[in-house]
N, C-alpha and C. Protein backbone atom coordinates (compact mmCIF):
# COMPACT_ATOMS: atom_id res chain seq x y z
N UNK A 1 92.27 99.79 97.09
CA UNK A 1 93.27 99.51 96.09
C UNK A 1 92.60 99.49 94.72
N UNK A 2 93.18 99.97 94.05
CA UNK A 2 92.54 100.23 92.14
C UNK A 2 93.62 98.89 91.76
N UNK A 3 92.81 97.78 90.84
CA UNK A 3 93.03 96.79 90.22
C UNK A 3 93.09 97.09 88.76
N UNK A 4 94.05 97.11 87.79
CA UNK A 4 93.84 97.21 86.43
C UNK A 4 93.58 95.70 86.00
N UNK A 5 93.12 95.69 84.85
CA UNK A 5 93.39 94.05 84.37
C UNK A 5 92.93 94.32 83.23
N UNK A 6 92.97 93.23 82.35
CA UNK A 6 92.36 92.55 81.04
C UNK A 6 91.60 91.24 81.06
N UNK A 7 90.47 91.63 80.60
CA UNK A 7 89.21 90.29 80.74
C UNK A 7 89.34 89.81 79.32
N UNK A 8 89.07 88.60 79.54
CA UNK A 8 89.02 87.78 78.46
C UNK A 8 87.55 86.78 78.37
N UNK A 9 86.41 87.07 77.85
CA UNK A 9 85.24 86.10 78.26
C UNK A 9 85.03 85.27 77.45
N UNK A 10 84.01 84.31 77.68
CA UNK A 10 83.52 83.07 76.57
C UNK A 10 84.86 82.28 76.72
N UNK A 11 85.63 82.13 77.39
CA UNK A 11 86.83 81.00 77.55
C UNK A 11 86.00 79.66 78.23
N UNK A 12 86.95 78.81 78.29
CA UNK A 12 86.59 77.43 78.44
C UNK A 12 86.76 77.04 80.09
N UNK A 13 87.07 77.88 80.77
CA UNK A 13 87.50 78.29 82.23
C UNK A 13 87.56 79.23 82.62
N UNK A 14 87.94 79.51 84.06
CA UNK A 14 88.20 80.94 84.68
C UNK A 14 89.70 80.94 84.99
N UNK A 15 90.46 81.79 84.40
CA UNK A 15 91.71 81.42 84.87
C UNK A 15 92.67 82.73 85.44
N UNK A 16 93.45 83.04 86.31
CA UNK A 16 94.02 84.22 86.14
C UNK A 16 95.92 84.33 85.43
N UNK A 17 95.80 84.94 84.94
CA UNK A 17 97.36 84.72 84.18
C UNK A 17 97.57 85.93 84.13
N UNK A 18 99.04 86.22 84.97
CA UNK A 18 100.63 87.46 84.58
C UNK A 18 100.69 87.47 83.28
N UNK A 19 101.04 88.44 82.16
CA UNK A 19 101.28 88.47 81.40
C UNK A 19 102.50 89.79 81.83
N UNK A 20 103.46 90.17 80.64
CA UNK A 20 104.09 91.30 80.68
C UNK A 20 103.34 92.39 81.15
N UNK A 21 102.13 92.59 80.54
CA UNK A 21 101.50 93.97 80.39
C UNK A 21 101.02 94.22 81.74
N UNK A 22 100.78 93.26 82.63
CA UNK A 22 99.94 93.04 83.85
C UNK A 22 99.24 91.83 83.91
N UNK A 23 97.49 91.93 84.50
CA UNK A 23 96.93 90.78 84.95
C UNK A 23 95.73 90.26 84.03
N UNK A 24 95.78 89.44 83.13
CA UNK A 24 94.70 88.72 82.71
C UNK A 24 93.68 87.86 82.96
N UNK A 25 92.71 87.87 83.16
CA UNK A 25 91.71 87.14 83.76
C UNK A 25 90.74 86.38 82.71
N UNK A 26 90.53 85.05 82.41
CA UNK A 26 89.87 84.18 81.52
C UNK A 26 88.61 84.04 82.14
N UNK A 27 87.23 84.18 81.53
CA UNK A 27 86.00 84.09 82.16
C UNK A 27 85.48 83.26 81.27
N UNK A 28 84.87 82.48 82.00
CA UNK A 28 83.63 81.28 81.31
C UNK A 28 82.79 81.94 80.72
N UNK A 29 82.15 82.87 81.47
CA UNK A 29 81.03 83.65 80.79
C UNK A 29 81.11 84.82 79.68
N UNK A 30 79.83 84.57 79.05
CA UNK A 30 79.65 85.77 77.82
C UNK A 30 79.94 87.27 78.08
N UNK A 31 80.44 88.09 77.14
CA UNK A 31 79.99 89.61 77.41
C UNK A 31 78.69 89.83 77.19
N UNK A 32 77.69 89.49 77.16
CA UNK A 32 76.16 89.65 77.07
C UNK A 32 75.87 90.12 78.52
N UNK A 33 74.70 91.48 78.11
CA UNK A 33 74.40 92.17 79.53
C UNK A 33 74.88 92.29 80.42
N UNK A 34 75.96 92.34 80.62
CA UNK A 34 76.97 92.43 81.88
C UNK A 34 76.85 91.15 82.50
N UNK A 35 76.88 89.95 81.52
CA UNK A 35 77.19 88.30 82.59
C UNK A 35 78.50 88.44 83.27
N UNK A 36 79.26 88.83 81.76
CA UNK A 36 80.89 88.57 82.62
C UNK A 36 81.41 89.84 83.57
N UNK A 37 80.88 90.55 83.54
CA UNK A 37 81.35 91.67 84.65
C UNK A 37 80.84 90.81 86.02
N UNK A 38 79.83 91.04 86.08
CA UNK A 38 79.23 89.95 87.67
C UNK A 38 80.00 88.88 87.61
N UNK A 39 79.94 88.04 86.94
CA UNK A 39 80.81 86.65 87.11
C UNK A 39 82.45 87.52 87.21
N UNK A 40 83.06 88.10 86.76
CA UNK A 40 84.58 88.64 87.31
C UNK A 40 84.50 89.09 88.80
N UNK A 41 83.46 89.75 89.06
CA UNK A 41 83.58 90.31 90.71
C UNK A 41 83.29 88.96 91.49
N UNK A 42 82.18 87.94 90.87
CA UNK A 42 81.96 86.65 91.47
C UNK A 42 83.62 86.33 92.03
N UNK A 43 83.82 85.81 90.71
CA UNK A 43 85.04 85.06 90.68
C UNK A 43 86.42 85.92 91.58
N UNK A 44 86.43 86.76 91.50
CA UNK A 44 87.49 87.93 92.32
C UNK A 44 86.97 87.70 93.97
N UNK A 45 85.98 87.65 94.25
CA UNK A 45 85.29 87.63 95.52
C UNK A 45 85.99 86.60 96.10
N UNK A 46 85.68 85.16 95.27
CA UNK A 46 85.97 84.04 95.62
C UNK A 46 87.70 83.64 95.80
N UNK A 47 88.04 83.67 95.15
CA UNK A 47 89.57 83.84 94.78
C UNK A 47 90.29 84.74 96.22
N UNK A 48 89.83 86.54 96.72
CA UNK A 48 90.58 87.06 97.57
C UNK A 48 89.40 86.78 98.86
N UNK A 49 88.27 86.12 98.61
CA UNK A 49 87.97 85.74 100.24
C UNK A 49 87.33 86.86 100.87
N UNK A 50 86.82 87.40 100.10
CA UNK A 50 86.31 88.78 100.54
C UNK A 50 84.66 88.93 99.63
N UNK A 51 83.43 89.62 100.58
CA UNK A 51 82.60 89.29 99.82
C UNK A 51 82.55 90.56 98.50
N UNK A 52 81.70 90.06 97.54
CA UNK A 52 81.00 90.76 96.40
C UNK A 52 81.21 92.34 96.32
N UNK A 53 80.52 92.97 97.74
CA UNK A 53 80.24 94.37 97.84
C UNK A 53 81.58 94.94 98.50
N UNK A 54 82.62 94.02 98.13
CA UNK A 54 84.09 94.86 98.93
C UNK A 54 84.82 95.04 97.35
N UNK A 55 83.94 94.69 96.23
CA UNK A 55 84.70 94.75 94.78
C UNK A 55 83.73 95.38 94.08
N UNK A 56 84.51 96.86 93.46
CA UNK A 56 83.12 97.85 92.41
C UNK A 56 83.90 97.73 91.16
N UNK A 57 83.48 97.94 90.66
CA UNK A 57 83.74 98.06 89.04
C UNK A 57 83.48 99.73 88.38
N UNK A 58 84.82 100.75 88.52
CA UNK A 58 85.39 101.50 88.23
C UNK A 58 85.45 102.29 87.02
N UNK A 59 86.03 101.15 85.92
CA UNK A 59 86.00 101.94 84.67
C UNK A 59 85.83 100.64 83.56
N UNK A 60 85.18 100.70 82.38
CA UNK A 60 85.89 99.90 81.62
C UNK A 60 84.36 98.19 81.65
N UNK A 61 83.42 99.01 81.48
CA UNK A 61 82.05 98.52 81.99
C UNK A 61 81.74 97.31 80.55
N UNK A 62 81.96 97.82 79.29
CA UNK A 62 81.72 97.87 78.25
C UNK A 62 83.25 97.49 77.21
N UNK A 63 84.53 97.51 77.94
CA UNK A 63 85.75 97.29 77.31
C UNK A 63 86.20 96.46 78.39
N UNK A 64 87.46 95.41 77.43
CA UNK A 64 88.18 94.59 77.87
C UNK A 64 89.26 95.01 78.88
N UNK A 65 89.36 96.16 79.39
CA UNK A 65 90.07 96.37 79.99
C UNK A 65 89.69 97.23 81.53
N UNK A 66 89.92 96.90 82.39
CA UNK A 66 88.77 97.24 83.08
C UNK A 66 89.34 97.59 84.47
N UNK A 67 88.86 98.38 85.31
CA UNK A 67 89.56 99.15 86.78
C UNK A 67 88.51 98.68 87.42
N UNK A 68 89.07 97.98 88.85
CA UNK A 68 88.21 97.55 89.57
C UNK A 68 88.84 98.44 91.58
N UNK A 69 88.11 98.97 92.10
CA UNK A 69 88.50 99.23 93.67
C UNK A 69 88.04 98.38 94.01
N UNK A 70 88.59 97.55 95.05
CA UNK A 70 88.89 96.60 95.89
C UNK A 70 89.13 97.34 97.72
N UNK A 71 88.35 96.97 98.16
CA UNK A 71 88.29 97.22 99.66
C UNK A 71 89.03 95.95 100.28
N UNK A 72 90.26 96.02 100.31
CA UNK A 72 91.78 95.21 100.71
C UNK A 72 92.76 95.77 100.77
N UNK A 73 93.30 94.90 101.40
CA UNK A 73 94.78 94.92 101.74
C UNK A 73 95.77 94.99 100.04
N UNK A 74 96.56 95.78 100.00
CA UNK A 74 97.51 95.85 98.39
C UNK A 74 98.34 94.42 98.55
N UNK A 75 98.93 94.42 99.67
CA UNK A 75 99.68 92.92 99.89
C UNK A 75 99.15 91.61 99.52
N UNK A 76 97.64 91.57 100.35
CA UNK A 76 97.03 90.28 100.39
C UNK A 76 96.50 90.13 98.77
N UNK A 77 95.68 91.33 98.24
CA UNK A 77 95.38 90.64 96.93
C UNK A 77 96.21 90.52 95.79
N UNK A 78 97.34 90.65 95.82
CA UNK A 78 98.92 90.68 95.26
C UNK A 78 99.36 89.26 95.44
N UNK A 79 99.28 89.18 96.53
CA UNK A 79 99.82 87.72 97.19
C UNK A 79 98.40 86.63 96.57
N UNK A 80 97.63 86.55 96.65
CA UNK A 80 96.27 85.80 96.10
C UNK A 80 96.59 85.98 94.69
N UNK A 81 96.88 86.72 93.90
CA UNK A 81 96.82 87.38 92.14
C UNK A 81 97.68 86.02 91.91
N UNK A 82 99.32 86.34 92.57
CA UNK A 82 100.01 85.11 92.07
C UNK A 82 99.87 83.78 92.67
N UNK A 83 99.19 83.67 93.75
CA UNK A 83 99.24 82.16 93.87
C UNK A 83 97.91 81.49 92.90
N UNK A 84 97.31 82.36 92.35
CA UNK A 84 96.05 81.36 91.70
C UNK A 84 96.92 81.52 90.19
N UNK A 85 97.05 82.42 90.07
CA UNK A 85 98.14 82.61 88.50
C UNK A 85 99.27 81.19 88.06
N UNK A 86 99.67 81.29 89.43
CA UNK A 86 100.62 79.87 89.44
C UNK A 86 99.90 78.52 89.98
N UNK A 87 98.57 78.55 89.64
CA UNK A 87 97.70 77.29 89.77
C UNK A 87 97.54 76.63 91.19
């Protein structure tokens, strides 16, 4: 499954939030050297329960906007997106 999203780093938490446009994701960590890319697949790992090397990072290495393949189910990480979205 191809994941679009929008990263947001240096936030005060990790959070995931729906917006109109799609899926926003709040990262604790810096854009420095690729912290927050690793910490997003961290945090994605953790969140759909699936390890590290079942999440690549696609497009969007260097920009806020970013394509991730996901070795999952379209249902299950859909179903995970909104229940952490809705806290």
């Amino acid at each position: 499954m191809l994941l679009y999203l929008k990263v947001k780093p240096n936030q005060r938490f990790d959070k995931i939030e729906k917006t109109e446009d799609g899926w926003q994701i709040r990262l604790h960590a810096p854009a420095v050297d690729g912290k927050a890319n690793d910490h997003l697949i961290a945090f994605l790992s953790k969140v759909f329960k699936i390890p590290k090397s079942a999440i690549a990072l696609k497009k969007g290495q260097t920009a806020k906007f970013k394509c991730l393949e996901i070795q999952a189910e379209e249902g299950l990480i859909l179903k995970r997106l909104e229940e952490e979205a809705e806290g």
